[in-house]
N, C-alpha and C. Protein backbone atom coordinates (compact mmCIF):
# COMPACT_ATOMS: atom_id res chain seq x y z
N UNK A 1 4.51 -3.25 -24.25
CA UNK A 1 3.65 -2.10 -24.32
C UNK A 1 3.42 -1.56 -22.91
N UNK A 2 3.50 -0.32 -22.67
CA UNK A 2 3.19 0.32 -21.38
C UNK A 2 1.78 1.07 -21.36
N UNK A 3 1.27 0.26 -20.51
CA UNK A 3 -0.01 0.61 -20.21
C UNK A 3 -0.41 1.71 -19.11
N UNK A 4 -1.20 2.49 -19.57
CA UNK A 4 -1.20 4.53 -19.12
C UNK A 4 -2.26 3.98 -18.81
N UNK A 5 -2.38 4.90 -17.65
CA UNK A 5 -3.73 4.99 -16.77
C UNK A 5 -5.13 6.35 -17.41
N UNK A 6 -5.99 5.78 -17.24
CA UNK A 6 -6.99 6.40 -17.81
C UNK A 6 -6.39 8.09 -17.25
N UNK A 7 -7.26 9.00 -18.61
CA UNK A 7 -7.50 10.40 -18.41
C UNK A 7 -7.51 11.05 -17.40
N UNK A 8 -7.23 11.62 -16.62
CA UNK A 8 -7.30 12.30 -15.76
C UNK A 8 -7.05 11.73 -13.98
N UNK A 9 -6.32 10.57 -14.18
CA UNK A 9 -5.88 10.09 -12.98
C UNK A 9 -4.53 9.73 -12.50
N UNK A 10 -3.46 9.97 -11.71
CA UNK A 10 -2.34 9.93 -11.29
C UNK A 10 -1.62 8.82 -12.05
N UNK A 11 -0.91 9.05 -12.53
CA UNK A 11 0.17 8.44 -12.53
C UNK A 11 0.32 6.90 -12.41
N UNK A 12 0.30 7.01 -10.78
CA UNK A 12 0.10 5.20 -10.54
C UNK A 12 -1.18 4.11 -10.46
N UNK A 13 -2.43 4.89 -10.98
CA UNK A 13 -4.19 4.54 -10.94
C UNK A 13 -4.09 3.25 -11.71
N UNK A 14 -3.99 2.38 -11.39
CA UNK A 14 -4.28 1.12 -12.23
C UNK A 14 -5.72 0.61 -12.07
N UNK A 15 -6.72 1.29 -11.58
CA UNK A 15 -8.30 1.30 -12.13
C UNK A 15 -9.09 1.81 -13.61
N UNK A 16 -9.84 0.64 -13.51
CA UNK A 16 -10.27 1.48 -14.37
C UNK A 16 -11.86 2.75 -13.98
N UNK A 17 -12.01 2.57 -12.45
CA UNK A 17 -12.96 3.41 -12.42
C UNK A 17 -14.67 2.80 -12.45
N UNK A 18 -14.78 1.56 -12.83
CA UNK A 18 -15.72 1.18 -13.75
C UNK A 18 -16.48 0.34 -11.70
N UNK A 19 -15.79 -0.16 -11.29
CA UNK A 19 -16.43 -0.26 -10.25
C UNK A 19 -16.24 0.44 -8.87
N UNK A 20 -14.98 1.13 -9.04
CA UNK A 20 -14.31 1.70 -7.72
C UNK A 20 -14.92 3.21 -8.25
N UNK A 21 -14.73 4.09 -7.27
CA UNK A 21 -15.28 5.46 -6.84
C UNK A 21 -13.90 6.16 -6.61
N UNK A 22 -12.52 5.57 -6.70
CA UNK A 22 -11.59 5.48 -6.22
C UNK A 22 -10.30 5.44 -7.14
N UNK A 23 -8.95 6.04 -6.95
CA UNK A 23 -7.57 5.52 -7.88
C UNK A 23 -7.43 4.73 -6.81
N UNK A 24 -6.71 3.52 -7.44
CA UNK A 24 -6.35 2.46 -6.69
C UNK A 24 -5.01 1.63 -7.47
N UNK A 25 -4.17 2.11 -6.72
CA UNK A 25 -2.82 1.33 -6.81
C UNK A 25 -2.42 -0.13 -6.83
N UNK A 26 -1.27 -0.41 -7.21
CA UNK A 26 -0.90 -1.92 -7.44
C UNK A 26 -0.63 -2.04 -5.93
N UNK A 27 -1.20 -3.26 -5.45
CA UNK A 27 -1.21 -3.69 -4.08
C UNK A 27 0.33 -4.31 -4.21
N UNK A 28 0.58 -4.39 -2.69
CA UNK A 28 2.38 -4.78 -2.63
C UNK A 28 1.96 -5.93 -1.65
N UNK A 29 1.73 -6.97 -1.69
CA UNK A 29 1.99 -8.22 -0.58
C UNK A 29 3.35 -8.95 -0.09
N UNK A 30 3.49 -9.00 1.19
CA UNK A 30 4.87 -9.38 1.68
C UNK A 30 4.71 -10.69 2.33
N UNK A 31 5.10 -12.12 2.32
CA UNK A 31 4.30 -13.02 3.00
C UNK A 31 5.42 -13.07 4.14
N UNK A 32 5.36 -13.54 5.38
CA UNK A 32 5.61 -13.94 6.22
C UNK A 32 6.02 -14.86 7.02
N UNK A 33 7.54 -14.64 7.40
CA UNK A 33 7.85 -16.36 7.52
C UNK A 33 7.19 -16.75 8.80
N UNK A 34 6.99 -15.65 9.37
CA UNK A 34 6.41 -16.34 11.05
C UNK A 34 4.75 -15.78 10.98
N UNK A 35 3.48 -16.69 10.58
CA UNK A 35 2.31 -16.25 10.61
C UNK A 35 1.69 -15.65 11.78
N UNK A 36 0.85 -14.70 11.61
CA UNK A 36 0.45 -14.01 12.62
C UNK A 36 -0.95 -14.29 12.85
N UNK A 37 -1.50 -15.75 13.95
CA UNK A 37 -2.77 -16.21 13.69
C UNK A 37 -2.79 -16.93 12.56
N UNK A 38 -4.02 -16.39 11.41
CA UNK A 38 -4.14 -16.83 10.13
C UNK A 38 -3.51 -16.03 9.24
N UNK A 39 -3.35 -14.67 9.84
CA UNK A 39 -2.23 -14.41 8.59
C UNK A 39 -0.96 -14.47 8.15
N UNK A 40 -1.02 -14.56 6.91
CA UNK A 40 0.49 -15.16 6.35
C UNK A 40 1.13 -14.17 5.95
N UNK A 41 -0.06 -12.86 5.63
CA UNK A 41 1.16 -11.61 4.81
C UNK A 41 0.76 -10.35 5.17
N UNK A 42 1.20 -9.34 5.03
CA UNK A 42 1.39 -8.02 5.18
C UNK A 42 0.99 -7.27 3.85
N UNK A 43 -0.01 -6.68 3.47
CA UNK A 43 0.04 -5.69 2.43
C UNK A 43 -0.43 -4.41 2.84
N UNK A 44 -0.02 -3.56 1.38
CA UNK A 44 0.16 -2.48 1.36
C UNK A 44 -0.81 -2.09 -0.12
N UNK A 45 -1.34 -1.20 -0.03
CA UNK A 45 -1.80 -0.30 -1.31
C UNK A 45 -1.94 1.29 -1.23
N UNK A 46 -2.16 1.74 -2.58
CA UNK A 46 -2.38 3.15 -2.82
C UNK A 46 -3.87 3.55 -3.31
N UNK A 47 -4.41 4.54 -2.88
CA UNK A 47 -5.66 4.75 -2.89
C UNK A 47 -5.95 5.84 -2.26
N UNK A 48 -6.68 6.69 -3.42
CA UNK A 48 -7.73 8.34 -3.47
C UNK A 48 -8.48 8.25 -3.89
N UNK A 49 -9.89 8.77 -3.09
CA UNK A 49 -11.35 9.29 -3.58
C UNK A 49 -10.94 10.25 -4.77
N UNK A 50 -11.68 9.50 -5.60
CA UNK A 50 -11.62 11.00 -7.04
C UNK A 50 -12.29 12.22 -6.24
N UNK A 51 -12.70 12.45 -5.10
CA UNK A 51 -12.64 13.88 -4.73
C UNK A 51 -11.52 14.58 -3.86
N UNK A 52 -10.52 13.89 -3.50
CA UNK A 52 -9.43 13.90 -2.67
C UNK A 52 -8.44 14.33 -3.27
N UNK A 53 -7.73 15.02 -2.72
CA UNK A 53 -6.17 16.04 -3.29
C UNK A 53 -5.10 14.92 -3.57
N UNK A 54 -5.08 13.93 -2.21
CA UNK A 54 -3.73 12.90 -1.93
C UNK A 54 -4.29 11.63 -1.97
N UNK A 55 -3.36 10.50 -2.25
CA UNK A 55 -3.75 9.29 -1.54
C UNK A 55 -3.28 9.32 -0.34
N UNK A 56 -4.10 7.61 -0.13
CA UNK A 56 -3.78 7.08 1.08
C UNK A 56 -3.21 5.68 1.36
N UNK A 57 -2.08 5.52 1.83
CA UNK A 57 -1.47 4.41 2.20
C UNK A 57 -2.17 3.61 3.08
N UNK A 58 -2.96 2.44 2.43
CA UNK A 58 -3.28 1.30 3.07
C UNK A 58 -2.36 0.83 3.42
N UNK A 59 -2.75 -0.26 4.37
CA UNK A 59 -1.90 -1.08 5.16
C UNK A 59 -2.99 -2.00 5.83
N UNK A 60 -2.59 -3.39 5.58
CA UNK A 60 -3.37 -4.46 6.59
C UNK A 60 -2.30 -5.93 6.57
N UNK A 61 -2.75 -6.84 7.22
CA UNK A 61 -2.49 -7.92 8.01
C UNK A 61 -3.53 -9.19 7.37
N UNK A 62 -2.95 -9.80 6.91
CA UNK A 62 -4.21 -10.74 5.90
C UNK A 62 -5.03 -10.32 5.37
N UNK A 63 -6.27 -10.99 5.88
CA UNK A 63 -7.84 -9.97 5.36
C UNK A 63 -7.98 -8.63 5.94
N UNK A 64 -7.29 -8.73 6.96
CA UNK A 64 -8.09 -7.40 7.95
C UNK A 64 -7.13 -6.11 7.65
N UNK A 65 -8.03 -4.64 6.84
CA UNK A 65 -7.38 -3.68 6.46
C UNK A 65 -6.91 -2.95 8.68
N UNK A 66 -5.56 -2.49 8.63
CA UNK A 66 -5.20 -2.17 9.80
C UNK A 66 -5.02 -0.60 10.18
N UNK A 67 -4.52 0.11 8.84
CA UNK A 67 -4.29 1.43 9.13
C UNK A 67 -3.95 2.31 7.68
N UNK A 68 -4.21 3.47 7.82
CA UNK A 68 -4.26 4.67 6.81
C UNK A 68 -3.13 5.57 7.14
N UNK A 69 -2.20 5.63 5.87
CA UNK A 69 -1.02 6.84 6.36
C UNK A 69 -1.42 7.75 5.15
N UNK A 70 -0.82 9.05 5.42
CA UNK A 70 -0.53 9.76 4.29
C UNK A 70 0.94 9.45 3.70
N UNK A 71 1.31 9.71 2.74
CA UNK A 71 2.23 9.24 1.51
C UNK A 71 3.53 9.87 2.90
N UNK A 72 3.63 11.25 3.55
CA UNK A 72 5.01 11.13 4.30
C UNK A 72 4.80 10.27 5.57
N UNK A 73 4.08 9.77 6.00
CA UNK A 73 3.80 8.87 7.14
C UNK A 73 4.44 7.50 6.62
N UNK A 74 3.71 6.98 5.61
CA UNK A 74 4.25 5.71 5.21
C UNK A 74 6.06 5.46 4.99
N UNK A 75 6.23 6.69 4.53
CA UNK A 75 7.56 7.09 4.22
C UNK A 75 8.46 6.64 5.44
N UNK A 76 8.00 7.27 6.58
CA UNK A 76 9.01 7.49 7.82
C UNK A 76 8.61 6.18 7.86
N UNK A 77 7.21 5.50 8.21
CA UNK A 77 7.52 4.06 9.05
C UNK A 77 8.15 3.39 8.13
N UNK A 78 8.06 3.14 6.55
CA UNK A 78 9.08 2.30 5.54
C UNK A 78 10.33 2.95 6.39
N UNK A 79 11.38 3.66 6.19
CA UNK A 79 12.63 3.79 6.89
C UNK A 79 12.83 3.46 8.13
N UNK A 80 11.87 3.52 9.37
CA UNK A 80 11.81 3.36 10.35
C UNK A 80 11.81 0.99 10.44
N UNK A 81 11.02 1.09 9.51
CA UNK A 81 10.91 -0.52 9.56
C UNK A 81 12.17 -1.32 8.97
N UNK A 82 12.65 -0.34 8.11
CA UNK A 82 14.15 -0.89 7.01
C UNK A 82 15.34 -0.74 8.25
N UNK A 83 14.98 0.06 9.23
CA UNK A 83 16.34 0.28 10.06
C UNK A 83 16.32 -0.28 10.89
N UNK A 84 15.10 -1.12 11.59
CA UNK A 84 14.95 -2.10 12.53
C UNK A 84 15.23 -3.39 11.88
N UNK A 85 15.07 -3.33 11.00
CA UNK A 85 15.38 -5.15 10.22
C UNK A 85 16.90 -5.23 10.01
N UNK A 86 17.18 -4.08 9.29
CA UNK A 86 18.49 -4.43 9.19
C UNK A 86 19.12 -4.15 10.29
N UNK A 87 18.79 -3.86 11.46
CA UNK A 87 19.33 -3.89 12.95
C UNK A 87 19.57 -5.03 13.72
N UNK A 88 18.21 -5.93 13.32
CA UNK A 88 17.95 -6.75 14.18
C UNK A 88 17.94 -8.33 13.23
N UNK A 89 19.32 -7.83 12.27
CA UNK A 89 19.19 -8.93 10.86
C UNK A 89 20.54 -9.48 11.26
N UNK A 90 21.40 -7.89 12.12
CA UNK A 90 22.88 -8.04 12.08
C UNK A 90 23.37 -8.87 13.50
N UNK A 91 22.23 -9.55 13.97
CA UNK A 91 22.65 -10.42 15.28
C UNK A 91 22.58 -11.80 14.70
């Protein structure tokens, strides 16, 4: 069964609204083979104020949220990060 996001919210809103103020996306966690301090992983989420036109690309480092892109920001650094790995994959 495919489960649709409430009435009147994007597409990818997997809230239900009931405590967030907010659409809020399926978080993406990446863990890390080399820890950074205490953290072990890298995530990512999606997230708009129900008064807001766009989301916003979270981004943090364990617990600690690190930075806010807009949807073409995230874009370039995803390609920008895919072309350094696989750069620096081929040594």
């Amino acid at each position: 069964m495919i489960a649709h996001p409430p009435a009147g919210c994007p597409p990818w809103c997997t809230s239900a609204h009931d405590a967030h103020e907010q659409h809020h996306g399926i978080v993406c966690v990446v863990p890390l083979d080399r820890p950074l301090g205490q953290a072990k992983t890298v995530w990512a989420d999606l997230l708009q104020a129900l008064d807001e036109d766009r989301p916003e690309v979270h981004v943090g480092l364990g617990g600690t949220h690190i930075v806010r892109l807009a949807p073409d920001d995230a874009v370039d650094l995803g390609w920008a990060l895919l072309e350094l790995g696989l750069l620096g994959r081929e040594q």
